[in-house]
C-alpha atoms as a PDB file:
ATOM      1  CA  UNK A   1     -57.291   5.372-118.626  1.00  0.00           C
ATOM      2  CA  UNK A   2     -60.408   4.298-117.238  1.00  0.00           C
ATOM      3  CA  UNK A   3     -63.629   4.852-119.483  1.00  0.00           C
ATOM      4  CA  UNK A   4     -67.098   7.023-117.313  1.00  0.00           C
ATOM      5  CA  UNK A   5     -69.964   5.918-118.153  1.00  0.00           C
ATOM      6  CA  UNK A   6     -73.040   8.204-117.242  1.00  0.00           C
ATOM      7  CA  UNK A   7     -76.885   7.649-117.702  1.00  0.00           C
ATOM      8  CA  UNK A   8     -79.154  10.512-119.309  1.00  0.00           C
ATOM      9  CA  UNK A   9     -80.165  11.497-116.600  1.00  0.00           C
ATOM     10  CA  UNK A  10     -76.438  11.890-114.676  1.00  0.00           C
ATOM     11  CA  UNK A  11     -75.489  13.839-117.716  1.00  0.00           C
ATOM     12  CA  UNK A  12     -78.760  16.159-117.546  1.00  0.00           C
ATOM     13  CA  UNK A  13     -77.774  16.966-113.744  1.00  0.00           C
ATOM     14  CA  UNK A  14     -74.286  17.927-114.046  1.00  0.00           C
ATOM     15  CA  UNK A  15     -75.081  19.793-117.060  1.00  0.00           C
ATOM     16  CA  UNK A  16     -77.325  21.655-114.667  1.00  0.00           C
ATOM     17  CA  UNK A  17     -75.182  22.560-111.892  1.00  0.00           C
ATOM     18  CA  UNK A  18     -72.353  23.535-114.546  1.00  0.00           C
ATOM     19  CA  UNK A  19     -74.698  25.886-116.169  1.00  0.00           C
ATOM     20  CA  UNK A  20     -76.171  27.277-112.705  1.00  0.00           C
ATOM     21  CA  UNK A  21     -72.171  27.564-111.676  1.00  0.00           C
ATOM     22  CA  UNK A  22     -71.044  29.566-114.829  1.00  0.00           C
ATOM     23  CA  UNK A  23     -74.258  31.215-114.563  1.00  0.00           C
ATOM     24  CA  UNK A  24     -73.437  32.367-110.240  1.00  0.00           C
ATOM     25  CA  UNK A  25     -69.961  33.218-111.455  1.00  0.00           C
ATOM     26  CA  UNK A  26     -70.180  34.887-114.534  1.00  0.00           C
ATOM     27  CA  UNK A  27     -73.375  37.050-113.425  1.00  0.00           C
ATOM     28  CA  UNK A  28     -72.690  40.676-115.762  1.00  0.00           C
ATOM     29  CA  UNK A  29     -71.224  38.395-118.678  1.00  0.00           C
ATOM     30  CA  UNK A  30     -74.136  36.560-118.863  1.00  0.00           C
ATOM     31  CA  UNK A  31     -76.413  39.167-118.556  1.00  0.00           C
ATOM     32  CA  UNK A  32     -74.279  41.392-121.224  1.00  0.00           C
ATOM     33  CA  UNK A  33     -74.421  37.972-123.693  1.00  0.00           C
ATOM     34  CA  UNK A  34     -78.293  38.105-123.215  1.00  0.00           C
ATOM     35  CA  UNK A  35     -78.453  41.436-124.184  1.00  0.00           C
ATOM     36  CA  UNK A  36     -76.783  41.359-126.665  1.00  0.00           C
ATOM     37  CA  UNK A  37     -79.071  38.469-127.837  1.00  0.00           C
ATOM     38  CA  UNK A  38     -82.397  40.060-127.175  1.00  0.00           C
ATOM     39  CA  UNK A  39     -81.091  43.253-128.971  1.00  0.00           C
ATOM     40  CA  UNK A  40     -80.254  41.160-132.288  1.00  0.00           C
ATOM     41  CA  UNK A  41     -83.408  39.639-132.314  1.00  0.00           C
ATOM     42  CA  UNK A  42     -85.425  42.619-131.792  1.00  0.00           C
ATOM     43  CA  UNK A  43     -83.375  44.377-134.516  1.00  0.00           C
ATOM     44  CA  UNK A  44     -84.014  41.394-136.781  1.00  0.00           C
ATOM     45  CA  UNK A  45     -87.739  41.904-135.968  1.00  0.00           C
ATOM     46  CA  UNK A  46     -87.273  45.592-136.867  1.00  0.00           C
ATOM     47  CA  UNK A  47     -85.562  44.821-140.212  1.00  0.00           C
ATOM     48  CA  UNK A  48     -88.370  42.238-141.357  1.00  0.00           C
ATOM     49  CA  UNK A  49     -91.457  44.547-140.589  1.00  0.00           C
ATOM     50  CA  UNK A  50     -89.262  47.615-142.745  1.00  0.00           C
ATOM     51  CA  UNK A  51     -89.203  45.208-145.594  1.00  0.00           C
ATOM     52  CA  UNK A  52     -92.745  45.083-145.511  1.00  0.00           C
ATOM     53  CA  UNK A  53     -94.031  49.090-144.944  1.00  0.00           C
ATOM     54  CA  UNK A  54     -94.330  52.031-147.159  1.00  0.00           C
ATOM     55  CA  UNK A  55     -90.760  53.607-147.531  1.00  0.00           C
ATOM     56  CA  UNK A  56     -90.721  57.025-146.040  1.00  0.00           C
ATOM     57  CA  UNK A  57     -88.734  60.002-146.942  1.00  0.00           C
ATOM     58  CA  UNK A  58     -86.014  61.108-145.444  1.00  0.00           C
ATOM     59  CA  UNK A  59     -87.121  64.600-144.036  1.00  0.00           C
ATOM     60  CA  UNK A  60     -90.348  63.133-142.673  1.00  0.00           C
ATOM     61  CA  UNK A  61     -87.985  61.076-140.263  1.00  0.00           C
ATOM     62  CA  UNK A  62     -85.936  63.960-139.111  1.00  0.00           C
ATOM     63  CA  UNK A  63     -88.632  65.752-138.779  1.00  0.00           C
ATOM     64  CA  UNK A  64     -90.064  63.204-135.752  1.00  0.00           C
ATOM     65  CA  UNK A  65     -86.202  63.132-134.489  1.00  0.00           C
ATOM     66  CA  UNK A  66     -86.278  66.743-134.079  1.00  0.00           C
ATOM     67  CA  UNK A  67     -86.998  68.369-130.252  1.00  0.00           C
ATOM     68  CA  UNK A  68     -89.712  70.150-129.999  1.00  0.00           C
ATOM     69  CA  UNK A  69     -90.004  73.244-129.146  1.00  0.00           C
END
């Protein structure tokens, strides 16, 4: 078996056009995978600034959930 040999910048370009591929062919996993990232980080976010507010009762918060009328 023969050994490849690439340069930085070989490797950088078919990295590219394998990511733009999978990308092009994998379009709603991609986007779904994305989601799915942007929702963990903004439920992280959401987490860290509870940690740091007033705690709030219970019936104050269905209260706000509650139609109105």
């Amino acid at each position: 078996m023969s050994e490849i040999t690439l340069n930085p910048e070989q490797l950088k370009e078919i990295l590219k056009s394998a990511i733009v591929e999978l990308i092009r062919d994998n379009r709603e996993e991609v986007s779904e995978f994305f989601a799915e990232i942007i929702e963990d980080i903004a439920m992280e976010r959401a987490i860290a600034e509870g940690e740091t507010t007033d705690l709030v009762n219970r019936d104050s918060i269905f209260q706000l959930l509650e139609p109105k009328s």
